[in-house]
C-alpha atoms as a PDB file:
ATOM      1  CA  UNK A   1     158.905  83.688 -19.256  1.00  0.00           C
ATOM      2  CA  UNK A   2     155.592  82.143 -20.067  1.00  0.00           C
ATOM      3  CA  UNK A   3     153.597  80.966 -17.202  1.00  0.00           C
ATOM      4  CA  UNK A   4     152.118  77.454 -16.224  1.00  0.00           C
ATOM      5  CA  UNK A   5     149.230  75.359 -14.677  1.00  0.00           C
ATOM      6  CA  UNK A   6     149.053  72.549 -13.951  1.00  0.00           C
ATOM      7  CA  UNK A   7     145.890  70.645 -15.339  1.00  0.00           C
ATOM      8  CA  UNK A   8     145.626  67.151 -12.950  1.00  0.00           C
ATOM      9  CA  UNK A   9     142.574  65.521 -15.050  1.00  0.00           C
ATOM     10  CA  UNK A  10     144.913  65.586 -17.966  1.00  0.00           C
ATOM     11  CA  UNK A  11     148.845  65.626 -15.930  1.00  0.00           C
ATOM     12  CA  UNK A  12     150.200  67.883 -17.750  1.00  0.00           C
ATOM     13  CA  UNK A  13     151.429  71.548 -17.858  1.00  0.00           C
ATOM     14  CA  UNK A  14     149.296  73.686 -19.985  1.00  0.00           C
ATOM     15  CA  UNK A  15     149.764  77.906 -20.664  1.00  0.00           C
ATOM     16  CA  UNK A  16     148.827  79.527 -17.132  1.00  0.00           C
ATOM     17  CA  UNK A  17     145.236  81.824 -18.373  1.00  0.00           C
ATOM     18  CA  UNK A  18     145.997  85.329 -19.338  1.00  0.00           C
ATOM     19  CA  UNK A  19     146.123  87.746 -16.926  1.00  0.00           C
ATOM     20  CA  UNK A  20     146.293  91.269 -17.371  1.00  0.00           C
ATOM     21  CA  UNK A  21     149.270  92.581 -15.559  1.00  0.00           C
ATOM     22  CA  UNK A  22     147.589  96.329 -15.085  1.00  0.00           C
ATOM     23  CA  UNK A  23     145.003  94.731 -13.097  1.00  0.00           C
ATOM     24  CA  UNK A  24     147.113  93.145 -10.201  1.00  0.00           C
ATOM     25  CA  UNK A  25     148.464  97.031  -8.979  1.00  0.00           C
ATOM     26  CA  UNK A  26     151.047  96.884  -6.001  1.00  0.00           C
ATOM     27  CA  UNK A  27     150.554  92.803  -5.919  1.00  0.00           C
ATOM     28  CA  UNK A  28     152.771  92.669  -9.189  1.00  0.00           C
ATOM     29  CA  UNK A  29     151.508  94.969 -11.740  1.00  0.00           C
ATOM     30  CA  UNK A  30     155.999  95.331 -12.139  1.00  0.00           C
ATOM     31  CA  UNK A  31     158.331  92.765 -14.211  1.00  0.00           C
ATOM     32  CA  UNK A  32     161.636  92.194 -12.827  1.00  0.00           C
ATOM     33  CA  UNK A  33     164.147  89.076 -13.154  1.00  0.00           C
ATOM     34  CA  UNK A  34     166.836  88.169 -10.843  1.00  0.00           C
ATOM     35  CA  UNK A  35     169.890  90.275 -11.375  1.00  0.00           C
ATOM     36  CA  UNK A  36     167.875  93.242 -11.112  1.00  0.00           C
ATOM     37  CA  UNK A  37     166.303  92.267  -7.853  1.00  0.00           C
ATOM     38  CA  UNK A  38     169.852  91.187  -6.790  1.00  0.00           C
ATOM     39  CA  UNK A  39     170.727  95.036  -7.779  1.00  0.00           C
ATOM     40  CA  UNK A  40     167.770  96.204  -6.079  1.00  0.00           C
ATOM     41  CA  UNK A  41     168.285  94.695  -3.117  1.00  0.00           C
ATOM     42  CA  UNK A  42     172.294  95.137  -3.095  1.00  0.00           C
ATOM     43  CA  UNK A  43     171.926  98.968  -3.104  1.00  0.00           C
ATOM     44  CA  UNK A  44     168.845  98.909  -0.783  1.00  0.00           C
ATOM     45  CA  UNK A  45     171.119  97.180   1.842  1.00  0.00           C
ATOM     46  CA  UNK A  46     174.119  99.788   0.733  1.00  0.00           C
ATOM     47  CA  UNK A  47     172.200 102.448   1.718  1.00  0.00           C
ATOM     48  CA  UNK A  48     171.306 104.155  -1.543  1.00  0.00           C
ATOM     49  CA  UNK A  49     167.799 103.883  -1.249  1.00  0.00           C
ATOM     50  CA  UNK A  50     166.590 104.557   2.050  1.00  0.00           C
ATOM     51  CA  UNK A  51     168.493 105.810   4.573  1.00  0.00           C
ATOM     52  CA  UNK A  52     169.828 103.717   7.812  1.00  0.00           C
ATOM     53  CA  UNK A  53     167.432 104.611  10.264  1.00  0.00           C
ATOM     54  CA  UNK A  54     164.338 103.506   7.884  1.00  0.00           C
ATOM     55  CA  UNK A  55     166.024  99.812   6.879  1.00  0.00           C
ATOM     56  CA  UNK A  56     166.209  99.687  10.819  1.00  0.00           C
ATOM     57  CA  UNK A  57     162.370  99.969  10.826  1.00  0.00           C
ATOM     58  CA  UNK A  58     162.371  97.294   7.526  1.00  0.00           C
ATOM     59  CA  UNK A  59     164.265  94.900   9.179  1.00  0.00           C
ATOM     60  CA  UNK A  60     162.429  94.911  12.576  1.00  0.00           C
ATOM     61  CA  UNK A  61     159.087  92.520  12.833  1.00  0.00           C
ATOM     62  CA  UNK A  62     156.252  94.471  14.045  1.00  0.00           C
ATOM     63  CA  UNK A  63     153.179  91.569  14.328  1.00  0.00           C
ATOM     64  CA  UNK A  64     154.847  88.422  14.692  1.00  0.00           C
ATOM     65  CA  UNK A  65     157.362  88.035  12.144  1.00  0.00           C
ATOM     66  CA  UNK A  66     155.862  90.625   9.479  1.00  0.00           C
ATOM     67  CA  UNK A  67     157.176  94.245   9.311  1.00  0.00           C
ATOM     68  CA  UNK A  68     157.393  96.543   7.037  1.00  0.00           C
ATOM     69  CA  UNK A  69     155.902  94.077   3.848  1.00  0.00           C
ATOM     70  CA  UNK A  70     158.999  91.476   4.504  1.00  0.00           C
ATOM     71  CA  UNK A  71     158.919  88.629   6.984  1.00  0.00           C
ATOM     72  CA  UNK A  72     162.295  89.228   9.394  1.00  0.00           C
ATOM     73  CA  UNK A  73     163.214  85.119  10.778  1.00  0.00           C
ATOM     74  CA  UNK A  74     165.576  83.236  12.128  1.00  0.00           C
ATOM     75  CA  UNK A  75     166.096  80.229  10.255  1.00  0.00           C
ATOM     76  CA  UNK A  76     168.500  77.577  12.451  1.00  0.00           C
ATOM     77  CA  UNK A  77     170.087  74.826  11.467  1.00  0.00           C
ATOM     78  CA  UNK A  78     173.798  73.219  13.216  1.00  0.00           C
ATOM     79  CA  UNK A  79     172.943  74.655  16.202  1.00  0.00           C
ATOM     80  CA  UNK A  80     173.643  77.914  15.198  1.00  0.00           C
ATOM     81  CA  UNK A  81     170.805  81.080  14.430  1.00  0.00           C
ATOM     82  CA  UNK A  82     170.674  83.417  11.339  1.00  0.00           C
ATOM     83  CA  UNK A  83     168.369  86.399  10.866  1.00  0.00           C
ATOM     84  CA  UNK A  84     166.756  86.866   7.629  1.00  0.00           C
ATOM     85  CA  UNK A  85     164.651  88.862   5.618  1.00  0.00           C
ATOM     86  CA  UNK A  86     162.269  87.454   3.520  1.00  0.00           C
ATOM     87  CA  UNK A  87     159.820  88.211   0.908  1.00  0.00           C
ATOM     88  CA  UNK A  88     157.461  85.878  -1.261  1.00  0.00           C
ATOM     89  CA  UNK A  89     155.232  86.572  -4.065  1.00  0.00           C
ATOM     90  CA  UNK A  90     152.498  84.406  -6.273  1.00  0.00           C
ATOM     91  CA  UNK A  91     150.463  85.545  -8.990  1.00  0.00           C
ATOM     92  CA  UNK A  92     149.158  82.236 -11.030  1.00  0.00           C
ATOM     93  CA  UNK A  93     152.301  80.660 -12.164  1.00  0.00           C
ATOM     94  CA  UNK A  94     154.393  83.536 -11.510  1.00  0.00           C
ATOM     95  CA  UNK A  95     156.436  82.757  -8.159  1.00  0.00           C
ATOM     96  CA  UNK A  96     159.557  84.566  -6.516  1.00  0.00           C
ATOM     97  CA  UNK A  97     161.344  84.260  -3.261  1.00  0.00           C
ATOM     98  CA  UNK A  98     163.974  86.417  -1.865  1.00  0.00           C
ATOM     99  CA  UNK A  99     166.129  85.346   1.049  1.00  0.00           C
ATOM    100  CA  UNK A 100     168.804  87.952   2.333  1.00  0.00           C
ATOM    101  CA  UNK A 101     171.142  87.314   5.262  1.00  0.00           C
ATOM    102  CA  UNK A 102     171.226  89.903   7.643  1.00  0.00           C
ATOM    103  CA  UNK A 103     174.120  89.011   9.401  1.00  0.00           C
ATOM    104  CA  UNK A 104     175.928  88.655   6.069  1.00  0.00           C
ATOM    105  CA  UNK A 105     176.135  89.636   2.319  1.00  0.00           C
ATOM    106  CA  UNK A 106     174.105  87.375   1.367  1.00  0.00           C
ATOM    107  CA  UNK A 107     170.838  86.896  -1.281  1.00  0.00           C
ATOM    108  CA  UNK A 108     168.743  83.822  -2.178  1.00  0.00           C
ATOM    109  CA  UNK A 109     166.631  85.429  -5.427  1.00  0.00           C
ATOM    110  CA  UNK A 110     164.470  82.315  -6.765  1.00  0.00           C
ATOM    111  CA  UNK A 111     162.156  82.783  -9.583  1.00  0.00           C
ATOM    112  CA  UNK A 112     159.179  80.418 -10.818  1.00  0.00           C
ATOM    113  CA  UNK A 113     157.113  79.998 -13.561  1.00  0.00           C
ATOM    114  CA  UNK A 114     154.636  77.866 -11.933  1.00  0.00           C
ATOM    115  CA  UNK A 115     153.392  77.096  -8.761  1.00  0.00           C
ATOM    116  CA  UNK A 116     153.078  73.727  -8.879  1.00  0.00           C
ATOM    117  CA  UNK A 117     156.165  71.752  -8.684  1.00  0.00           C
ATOM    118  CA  UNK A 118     157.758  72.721  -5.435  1.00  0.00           C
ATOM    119  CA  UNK A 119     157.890  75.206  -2.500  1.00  0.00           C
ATOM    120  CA  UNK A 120     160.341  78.041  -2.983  1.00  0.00           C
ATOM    121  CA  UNK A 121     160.581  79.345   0.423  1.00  0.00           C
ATOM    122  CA  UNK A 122     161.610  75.459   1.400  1.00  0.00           C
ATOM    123  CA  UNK A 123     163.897  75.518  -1.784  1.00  0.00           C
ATOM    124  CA  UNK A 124     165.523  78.535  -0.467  1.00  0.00           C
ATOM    125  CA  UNK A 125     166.029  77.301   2.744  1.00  0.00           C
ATOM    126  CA  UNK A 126     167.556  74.348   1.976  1.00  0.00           C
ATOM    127  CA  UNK A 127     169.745  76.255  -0.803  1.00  0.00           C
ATOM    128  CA  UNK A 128     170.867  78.328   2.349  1.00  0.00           C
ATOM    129  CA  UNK A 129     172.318  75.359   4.660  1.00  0.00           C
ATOM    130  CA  UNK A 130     174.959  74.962   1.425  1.00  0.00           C
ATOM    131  CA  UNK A 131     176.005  79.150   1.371  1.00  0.00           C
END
């Protein structure tokens, strides 16, 4: 999907400027869409792509909340705790947020093509007190 800006002297969107995917390395120099990071994430959880003992390490914050390149939170709401790993990313207009349950089989994949019109990590939260 195309990418957008928005322009606030004129309100409107207009074609995010071109970027040159090559240049952005491990910060998204990769395409994906959101059955294939649903896949991804599926078999990384399954165990077929790193064994138990290193999702152990994933999953467990080192600083703060950040471990091993995802966020690991509790999000709360009804009283009641959930543990979740979470990862954003934001190039331009290009926006993604993954939510997965730990305590459950659960994703939250959102994609974005612009950064302008609303926070996904909020989105996804709020999408998460319906699941």
């Amino acid at each position: 999907a195309n990418t957008y800006a928005w322009n606030d002297s004129l309100k409107i969107f207009e074609n995010d400027r071109q970027a040159y995917i090559e240049n952005w390395y491990a910060s998204g120099a990769m395409y994906s869409n959101a059955p294939d990071l649903l896949q991804f994430i599926n078999l990384l959880f399954d165990n077929k792509i790193l064994r138990k003992e290193t999702l152990k390490l994933l999953t467990t914050p080192g600083h703060g909340n950040y471990g091993y390149g995802v966020w690991v939170r509790d999000i709360q709401w009804n009283d009641k705790s959930y543990k979740t790993l979470q990862r954003y990313g934001r190039i331009r207009g290009a926006n993604v947020v993954l939510f997965r349950f730990l305590d459950k089989d659960t994703t939250i994949i959102i994609l974005g093509n612009t950064n302008a019109v609303t926070d996904l990590g909020t989105l996804a939260y709020e999408i998460s007190k319906m699941v």
